[in-house]
Protein backbone atom coordinates (compact mmCIF):
# COMPACT_ATOMS: atom_id res chain seq x y z
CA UNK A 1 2.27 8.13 -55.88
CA UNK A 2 1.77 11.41 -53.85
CA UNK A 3 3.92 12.13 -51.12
CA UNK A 4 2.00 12.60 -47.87
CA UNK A 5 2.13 15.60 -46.01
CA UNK A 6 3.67 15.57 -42.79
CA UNK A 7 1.40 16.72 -40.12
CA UNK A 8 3.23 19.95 -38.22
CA UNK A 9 4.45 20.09 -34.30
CA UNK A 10 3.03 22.66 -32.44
CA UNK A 11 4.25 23.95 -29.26
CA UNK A 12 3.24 25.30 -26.17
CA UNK A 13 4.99 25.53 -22.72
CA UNK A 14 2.87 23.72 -19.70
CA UNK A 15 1.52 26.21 -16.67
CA UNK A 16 2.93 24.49 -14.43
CA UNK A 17 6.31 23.51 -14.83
CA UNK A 18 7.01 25.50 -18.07
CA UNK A 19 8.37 22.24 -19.73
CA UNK A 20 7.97 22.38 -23.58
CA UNK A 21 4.68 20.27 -24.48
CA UNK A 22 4.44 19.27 -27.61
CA UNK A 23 1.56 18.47 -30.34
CA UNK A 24 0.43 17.01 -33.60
CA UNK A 25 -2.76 19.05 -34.46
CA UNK A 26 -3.36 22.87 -34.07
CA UNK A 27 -6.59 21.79 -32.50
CA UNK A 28 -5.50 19.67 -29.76
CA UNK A 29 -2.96 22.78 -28.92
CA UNK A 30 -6.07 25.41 -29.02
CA UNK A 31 -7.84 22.90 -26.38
CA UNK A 32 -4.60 22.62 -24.40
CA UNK A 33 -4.64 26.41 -23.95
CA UNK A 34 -8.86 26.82 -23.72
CA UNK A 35 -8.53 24.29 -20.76
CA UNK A 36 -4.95 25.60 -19.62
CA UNK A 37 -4.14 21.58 -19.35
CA UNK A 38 -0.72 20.90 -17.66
CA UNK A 39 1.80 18.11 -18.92
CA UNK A 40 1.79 14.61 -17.87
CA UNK A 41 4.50 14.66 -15.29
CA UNK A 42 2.48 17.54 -13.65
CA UNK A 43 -0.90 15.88 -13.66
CA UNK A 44 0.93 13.10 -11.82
CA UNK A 45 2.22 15.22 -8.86
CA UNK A 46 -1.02 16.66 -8.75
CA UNK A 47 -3.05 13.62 -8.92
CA UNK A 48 -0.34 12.25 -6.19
CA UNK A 49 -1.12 15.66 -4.18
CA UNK A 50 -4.37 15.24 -4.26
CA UNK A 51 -4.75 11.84 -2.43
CA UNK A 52 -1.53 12.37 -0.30
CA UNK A 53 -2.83 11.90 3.39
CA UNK A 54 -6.17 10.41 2.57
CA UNK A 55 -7.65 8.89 5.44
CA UNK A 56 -10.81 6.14 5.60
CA UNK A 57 -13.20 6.03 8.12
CA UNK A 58 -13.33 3.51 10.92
CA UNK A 59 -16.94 2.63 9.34
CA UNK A 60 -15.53 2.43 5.78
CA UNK A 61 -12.76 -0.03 7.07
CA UNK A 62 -14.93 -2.49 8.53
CA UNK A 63 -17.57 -2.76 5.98
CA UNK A 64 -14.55 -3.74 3.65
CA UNK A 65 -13.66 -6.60 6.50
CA UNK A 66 -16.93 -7.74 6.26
CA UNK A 67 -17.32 -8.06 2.52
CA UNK A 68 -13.95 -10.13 2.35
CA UNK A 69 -14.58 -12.57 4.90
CA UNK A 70 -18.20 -13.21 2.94
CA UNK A 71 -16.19 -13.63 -0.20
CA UNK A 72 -13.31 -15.80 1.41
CA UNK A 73 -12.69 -19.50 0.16
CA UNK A 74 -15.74 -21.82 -1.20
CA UNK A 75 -17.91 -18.96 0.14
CA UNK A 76 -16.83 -16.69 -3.08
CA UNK A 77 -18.68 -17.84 -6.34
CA UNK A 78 -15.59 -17.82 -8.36
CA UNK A 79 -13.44 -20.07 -6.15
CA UNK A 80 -11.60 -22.37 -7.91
CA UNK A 81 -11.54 -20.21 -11.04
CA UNK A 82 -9.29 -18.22 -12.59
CA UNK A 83 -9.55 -15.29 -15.32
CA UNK A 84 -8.28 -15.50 -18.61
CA UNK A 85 -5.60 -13.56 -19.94
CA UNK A 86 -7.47 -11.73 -22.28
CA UNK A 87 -10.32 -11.02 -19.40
CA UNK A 88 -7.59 -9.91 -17.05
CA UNK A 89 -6.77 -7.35 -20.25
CA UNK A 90 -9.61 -5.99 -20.63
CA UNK A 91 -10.42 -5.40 -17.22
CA UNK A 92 -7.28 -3.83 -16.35
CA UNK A 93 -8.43 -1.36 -19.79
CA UNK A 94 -11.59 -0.87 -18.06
CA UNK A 95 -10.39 0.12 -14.64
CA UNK A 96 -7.96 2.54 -16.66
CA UNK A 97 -10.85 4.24 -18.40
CA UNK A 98 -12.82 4.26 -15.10
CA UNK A 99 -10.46 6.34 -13.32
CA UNK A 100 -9.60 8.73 -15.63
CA UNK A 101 -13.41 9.66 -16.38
CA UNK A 102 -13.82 9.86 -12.61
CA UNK A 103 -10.53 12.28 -12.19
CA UNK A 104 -10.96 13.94 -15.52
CA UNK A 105 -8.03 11.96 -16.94
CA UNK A 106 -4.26 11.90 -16.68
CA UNK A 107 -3.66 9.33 -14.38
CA UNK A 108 -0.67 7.54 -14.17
CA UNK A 109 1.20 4.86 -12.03
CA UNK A 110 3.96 6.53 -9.39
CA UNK A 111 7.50 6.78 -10.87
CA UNK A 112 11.56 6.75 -9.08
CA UNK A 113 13.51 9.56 -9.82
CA UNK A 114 16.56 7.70 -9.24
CA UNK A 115 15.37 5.12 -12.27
CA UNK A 116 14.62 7.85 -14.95
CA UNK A 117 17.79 9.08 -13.86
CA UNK A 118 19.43 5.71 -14.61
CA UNK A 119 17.17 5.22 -17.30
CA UNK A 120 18.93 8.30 -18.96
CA UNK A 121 22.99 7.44 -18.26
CA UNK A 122 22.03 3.66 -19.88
CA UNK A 123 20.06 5.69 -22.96
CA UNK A 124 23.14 8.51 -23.30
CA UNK A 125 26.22 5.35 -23.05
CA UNK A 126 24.57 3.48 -25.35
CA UNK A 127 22.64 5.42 -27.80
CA UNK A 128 18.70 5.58 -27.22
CA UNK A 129 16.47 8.61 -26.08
CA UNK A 130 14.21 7.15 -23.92
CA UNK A 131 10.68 8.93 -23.24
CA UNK A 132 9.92 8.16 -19.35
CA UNK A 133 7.99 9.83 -16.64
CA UNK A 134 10.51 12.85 -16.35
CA UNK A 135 10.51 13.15 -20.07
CA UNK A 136 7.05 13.44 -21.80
CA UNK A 137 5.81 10.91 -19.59
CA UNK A 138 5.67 6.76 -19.40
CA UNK A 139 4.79 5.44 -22.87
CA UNK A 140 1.45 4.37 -22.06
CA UNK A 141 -0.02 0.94 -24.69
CA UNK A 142 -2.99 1.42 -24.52
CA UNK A 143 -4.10 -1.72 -26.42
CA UNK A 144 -2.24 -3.41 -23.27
CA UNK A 145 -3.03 -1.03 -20.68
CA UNK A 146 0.56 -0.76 -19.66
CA UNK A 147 2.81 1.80 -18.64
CA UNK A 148 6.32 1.17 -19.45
CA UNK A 149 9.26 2.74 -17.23
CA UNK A 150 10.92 3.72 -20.88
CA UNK A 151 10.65 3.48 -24.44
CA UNK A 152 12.20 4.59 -27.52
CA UNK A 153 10.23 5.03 -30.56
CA UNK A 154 12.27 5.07 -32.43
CA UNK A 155 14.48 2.39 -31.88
CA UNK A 156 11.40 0.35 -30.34
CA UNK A 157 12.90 -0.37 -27.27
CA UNK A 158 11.54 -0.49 -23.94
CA UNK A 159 13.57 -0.34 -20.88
CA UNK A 160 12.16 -1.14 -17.23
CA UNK A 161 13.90 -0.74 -13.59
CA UNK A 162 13.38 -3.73 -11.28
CA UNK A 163 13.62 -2.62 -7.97
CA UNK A 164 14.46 -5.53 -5.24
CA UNK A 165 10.42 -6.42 -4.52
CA UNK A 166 10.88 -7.52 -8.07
CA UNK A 167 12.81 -10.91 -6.90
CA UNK A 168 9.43 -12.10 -4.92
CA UNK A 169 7.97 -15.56 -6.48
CA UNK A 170 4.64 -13.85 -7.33
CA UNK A 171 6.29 -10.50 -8.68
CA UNK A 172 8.75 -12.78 -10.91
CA UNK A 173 5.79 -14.73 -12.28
CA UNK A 174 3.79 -11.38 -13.10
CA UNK A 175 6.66 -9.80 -14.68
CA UNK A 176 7.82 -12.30 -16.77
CA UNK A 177 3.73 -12.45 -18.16
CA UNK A 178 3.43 -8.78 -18.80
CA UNK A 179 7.14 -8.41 -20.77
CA UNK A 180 5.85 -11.34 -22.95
CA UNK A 181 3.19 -9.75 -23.39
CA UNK A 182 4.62 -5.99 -24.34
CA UNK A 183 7.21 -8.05 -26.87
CA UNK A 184 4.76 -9.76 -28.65
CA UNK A 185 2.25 -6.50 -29.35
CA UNK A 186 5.34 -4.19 -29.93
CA UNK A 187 7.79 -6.68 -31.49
CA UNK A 188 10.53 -4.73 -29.35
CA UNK A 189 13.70 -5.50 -27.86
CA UNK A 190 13.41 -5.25 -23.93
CA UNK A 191 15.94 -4.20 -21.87
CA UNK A 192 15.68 -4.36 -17.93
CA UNK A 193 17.84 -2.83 -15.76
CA UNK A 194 18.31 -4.30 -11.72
CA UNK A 195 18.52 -2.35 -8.88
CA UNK A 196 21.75 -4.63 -8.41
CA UNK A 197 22.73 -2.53 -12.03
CA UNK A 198 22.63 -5.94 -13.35
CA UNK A 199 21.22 -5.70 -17.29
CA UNK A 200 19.34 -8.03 -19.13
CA UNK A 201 18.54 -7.47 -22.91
CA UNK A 202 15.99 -9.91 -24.21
């Protein structure tokens, strides 16, 4: 059997923050330059920037009243329904793709210092390199359309930070469906860490 060739790293420094940027292909690096494209943290400052302040109008506010109270209870067609899990998937894809066509793509959700900061002393003390949003950015699964707080490649281990709105009935519920969820595409081990600094490895 042949060996195959591994593909080479190429490297460029980003704009912006002069972090090192990494990639696989020489053309996705010539593309990076032609566009001068910054590196994920920076897009999301910028994207943050951008809306930061953003006020509706008046008008805007109560057309939005208006369409939820038409929508409220037996009035709205799907009441009594619910959406599958694999709908709820694909729409949450959807709205992903939406948004970065509309804003030319990088989004990404907001992220805590203080966590990726924690999210490093846990990797260091016990032997992971986590990529997070202060290190090449959130591990985005795409087939999921999640973000995850952490993740180690190469170890396959994702770590989240559960900050105390995490302990709310509704939050819980949500939580517990999406981890099931990211263990069962990436057959990882899943490691949460508590604002409390209590740990749970699952």
């Amino acid at each position: 059997m042949k060996n195959k060739k591994k593909k080479n790293n190429f490297i460029r420094n980003c704009p912006q923050c002069k972090n090192i940027i990494k990639y696989k292909y020489k053309r996705s690096i010539w593309k990076a330059n032609k566009d001068n494209r910054v590196c994920h943290s920076c897009k999301c400052k910028n994207l943050s920037l951008k809306f930061k302040g953003r006020k509706f109008t008046s008008k805007w506010l109560e057309n939005l009243r208006k369409n939820h109270a038409n929508f409220q209870g037996k009035k709205n067609p799907f009441f009594g329904k619910h959406h599958s899990e694999e709908s709820i998937r694909k729409m949450r894809i959807g709205l992903i793709k939406y948004l970065n066509e509309k804003f030319g793509g990088g989004i990404c959700p907001r992220y805590n210092e203080s966590a990726c900061k924690l999210i490093d002393e846990y990797g260091q003390k016990n032997g992971y390199t986590f990529q997070h949003a202060m290190n090449g950015g959130e591990y985005f699964i795409s087939e999921l359309g999640y973000w995850v707080d952490g993740y180690d490649k190469e170890k396959n281990t994702v770590i989240e930070y559960y900050e105390k709105a995490h302990n709310k009935i509704k939050k819980i519920k949500k939580d517990e469906k999406r981890k099931n969820n990211i263990i069962k595409y990436l057959h990882c081990k899943f490691i949460i860490l508590h604002e409390n600094k209590k740990v749970e490895i699952i």
